[in-house]
N, C-alpha and C. Protein backbone atom coordinates (compact mmCIF):
# COMPACT_ATOMS: atom_id res chain seq x y z
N UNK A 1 202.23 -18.96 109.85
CA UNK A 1 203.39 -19.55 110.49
C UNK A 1 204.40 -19.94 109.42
N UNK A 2 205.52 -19.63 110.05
CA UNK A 2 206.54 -20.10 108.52
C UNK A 2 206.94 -21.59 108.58
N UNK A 3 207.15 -21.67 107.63
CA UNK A 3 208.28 -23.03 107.45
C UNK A 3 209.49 -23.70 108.64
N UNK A 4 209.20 -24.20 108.67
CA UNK A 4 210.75 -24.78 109.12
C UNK A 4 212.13 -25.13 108.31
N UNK A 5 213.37 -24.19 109.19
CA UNK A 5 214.37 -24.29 108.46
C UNK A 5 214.33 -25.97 107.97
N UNK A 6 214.92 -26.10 106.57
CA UNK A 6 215.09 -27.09 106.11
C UNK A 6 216.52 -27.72 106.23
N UNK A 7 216.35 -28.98 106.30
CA UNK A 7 217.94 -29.41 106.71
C UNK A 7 217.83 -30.40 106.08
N UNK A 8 219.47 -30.11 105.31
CA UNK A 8 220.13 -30.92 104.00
C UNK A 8 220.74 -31.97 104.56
N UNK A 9 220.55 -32.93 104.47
CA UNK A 9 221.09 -34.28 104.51
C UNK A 9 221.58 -34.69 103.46
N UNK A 10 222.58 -35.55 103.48
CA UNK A 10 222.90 -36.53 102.02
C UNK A 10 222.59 -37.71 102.43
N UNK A 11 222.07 -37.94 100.70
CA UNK A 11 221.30 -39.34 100.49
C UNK A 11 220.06 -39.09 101.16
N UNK A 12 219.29 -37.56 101.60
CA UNK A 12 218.12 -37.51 101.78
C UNK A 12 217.09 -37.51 101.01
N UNK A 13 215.86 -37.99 101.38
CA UNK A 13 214.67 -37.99 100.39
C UNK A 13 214.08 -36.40 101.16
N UNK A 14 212.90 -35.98 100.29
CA UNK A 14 212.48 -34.73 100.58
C UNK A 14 211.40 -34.67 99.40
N UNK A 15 210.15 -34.57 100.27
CA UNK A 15 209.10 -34.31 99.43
C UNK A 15 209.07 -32.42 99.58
N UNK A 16 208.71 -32.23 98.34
CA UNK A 16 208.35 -30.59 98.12
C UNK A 16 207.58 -29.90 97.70
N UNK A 17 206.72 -29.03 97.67
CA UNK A 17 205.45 -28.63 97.57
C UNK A 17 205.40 -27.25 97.61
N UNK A 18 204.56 -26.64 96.57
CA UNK A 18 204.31 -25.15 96.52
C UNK A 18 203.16 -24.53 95.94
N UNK A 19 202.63 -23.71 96.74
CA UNK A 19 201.01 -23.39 95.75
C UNK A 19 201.42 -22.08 95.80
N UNK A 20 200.62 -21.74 94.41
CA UNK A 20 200.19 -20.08 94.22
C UNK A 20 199.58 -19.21 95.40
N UNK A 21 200.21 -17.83 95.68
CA UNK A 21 199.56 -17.28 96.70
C UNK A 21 198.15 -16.95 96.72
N UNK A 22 197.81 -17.27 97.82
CA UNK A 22 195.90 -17.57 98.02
C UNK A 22 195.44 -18.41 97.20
N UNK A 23 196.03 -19.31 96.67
CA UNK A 23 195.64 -20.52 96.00
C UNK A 23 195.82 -20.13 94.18
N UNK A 24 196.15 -19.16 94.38
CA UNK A 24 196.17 -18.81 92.71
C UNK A 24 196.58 -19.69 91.67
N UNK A 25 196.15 -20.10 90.46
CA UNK A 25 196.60 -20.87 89.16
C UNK A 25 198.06 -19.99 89.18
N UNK A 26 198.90 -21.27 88.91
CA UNK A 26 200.67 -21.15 88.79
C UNK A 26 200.82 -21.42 87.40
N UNK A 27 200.03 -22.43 86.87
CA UNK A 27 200.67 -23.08 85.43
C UNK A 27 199.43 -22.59 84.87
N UNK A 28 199.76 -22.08 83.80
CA UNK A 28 197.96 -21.28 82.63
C UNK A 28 198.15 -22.05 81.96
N UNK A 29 198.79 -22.99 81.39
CA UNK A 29 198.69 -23.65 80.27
C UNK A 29 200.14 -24.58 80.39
N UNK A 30 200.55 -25.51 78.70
CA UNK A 30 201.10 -26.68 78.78
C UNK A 30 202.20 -26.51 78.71
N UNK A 31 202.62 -24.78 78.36
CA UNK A 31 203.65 -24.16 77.96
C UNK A 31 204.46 -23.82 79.43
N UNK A 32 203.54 -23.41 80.29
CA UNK A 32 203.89 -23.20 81.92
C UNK A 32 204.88 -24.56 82.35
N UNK A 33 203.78 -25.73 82.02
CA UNK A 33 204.32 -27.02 82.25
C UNK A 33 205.58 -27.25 81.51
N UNK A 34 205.65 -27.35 80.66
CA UNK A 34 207.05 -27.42 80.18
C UNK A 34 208.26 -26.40 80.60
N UNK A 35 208.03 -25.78 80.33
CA UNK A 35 209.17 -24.72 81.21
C UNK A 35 209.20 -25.62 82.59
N UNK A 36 208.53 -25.67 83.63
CA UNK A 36 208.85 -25.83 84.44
C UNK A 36 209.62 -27.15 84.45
N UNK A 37 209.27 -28.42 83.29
CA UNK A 37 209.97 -29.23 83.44
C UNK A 37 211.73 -28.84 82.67
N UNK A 38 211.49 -28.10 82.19
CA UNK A 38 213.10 -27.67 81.81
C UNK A 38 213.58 -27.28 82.76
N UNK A 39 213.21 -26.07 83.64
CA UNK A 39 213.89 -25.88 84.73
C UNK A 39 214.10 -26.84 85.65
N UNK A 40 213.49 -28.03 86.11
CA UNK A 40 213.54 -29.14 87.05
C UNK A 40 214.85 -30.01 86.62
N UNK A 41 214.57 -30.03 84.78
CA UNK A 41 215.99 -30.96 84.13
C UNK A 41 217.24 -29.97 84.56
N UNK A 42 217.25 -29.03 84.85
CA UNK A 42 218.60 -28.01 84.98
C UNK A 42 218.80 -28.30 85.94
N UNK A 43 217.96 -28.12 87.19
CA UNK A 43 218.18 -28.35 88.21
C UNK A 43 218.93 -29.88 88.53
N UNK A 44 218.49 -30.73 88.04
CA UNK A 44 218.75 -32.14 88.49
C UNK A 44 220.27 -32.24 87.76
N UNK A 45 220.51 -31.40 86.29
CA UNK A 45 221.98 -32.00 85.83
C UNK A 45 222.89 -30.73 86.80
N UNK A 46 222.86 -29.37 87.15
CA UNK A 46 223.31 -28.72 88.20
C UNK A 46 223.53 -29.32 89.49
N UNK A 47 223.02 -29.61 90.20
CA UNK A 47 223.18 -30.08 91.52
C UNK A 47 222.83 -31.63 92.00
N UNK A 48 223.18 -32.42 90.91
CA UNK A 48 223.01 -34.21 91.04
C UNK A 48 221.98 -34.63 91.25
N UNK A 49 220.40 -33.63 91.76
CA UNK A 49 219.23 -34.22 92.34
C UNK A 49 218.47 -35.21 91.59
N UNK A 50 218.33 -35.97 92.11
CA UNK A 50 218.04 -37.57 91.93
C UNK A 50 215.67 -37.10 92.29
N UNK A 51 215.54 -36.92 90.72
CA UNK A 51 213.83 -36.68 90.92
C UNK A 51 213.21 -38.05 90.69
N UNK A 52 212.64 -38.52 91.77
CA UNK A 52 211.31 -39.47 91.96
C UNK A 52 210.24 -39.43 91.10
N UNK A 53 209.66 -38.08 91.21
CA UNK A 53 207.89 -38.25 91.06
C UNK A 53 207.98 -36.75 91.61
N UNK A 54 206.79 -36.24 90.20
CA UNK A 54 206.72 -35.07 90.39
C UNK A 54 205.09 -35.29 89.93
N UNK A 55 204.29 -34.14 90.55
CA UNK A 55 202.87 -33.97 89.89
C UNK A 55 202.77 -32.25 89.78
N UNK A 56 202.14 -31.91 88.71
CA UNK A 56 202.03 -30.86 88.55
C UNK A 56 200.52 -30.35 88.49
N UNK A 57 200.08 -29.62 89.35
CA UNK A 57 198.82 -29.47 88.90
C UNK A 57 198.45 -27.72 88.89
N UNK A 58 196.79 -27.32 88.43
CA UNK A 58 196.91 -25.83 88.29
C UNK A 58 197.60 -24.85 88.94
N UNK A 59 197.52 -24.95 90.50
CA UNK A 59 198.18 -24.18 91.53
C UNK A 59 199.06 -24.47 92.39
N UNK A 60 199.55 -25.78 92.31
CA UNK A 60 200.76 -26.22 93.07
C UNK A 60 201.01 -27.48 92.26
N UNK A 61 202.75 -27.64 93.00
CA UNK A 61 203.17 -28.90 91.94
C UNK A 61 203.97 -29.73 93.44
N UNK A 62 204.22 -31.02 93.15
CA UNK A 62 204.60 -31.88 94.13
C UNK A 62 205.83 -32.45 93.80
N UNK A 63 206.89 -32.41 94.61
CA UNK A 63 208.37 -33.36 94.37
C UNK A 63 208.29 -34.21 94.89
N UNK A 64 208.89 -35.19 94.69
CA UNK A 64 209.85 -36.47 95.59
C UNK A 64 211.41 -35.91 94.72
N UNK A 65 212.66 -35.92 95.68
CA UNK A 65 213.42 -35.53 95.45
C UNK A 65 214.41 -36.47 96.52
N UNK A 66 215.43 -37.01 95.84
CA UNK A 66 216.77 -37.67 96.57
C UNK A 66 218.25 -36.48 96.44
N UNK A 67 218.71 -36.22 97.78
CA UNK A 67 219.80 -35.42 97.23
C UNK A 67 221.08 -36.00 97.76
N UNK A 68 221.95 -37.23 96.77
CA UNK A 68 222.96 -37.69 97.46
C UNK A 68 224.62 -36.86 97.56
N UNK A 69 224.29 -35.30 97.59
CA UNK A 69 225.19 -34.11 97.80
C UNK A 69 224.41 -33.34 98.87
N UNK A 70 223.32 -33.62 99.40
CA UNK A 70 223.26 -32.94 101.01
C UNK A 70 222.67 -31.40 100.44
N UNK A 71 222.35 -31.36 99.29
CA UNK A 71 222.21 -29.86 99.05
C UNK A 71 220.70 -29.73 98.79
N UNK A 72 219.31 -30.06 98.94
CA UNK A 72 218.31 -29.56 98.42
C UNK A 72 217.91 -28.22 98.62
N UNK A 73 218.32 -27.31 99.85
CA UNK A 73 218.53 -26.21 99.63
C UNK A 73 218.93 -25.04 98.36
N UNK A 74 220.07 -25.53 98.50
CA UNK A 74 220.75 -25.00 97.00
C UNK A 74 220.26 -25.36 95.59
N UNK A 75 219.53 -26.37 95.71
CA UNK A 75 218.96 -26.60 94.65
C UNK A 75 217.51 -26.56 94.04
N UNK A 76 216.82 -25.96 95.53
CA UNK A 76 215.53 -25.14 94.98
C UNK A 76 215.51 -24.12 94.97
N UNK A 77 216.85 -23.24 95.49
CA UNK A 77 217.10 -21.65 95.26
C UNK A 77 217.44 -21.71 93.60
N UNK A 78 218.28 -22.45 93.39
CA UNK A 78 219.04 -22.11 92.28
C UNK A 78 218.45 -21.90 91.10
């Protein structure tokens, strides 16, 4: 079953979540992790997102995310 369209609010909170397909390891190592936190810092100075709390673990990683521009869409494509 898919997702539900997501709808951008401003000044919304939005938890976010993603695992490897069939559960697969996403991050192999600390190097995975970092990248991904560079890309998260791009993301947040690009599109204003206001990050909470993030957990990262082998096969999926977890957001808390505030978006006071209504855009979290655009800003997990981007």
């Amino acid at each position: 079953m898919a997702r539900p369209i997501r709808v951008d609010v401003e000044g919304g909170w939005y938890h976010i979540t993603a695992r490897g397909t069939e559960r697969r390891t996403v991050f192999q190592d600390n190097r995975d992790h970092e990248r991904f936190l560079e890309l998260l810092a791009e993301m947040r100075r690009r599109y204003a997102v206001d990050v909470r709390a993030y957990a990262l673990m082998g096969n999926h990683y977890h957001l808390l995310i505030r978006t006071p521009r209504a855009n979290a869409s655009a800003a997990l494509q981007g």
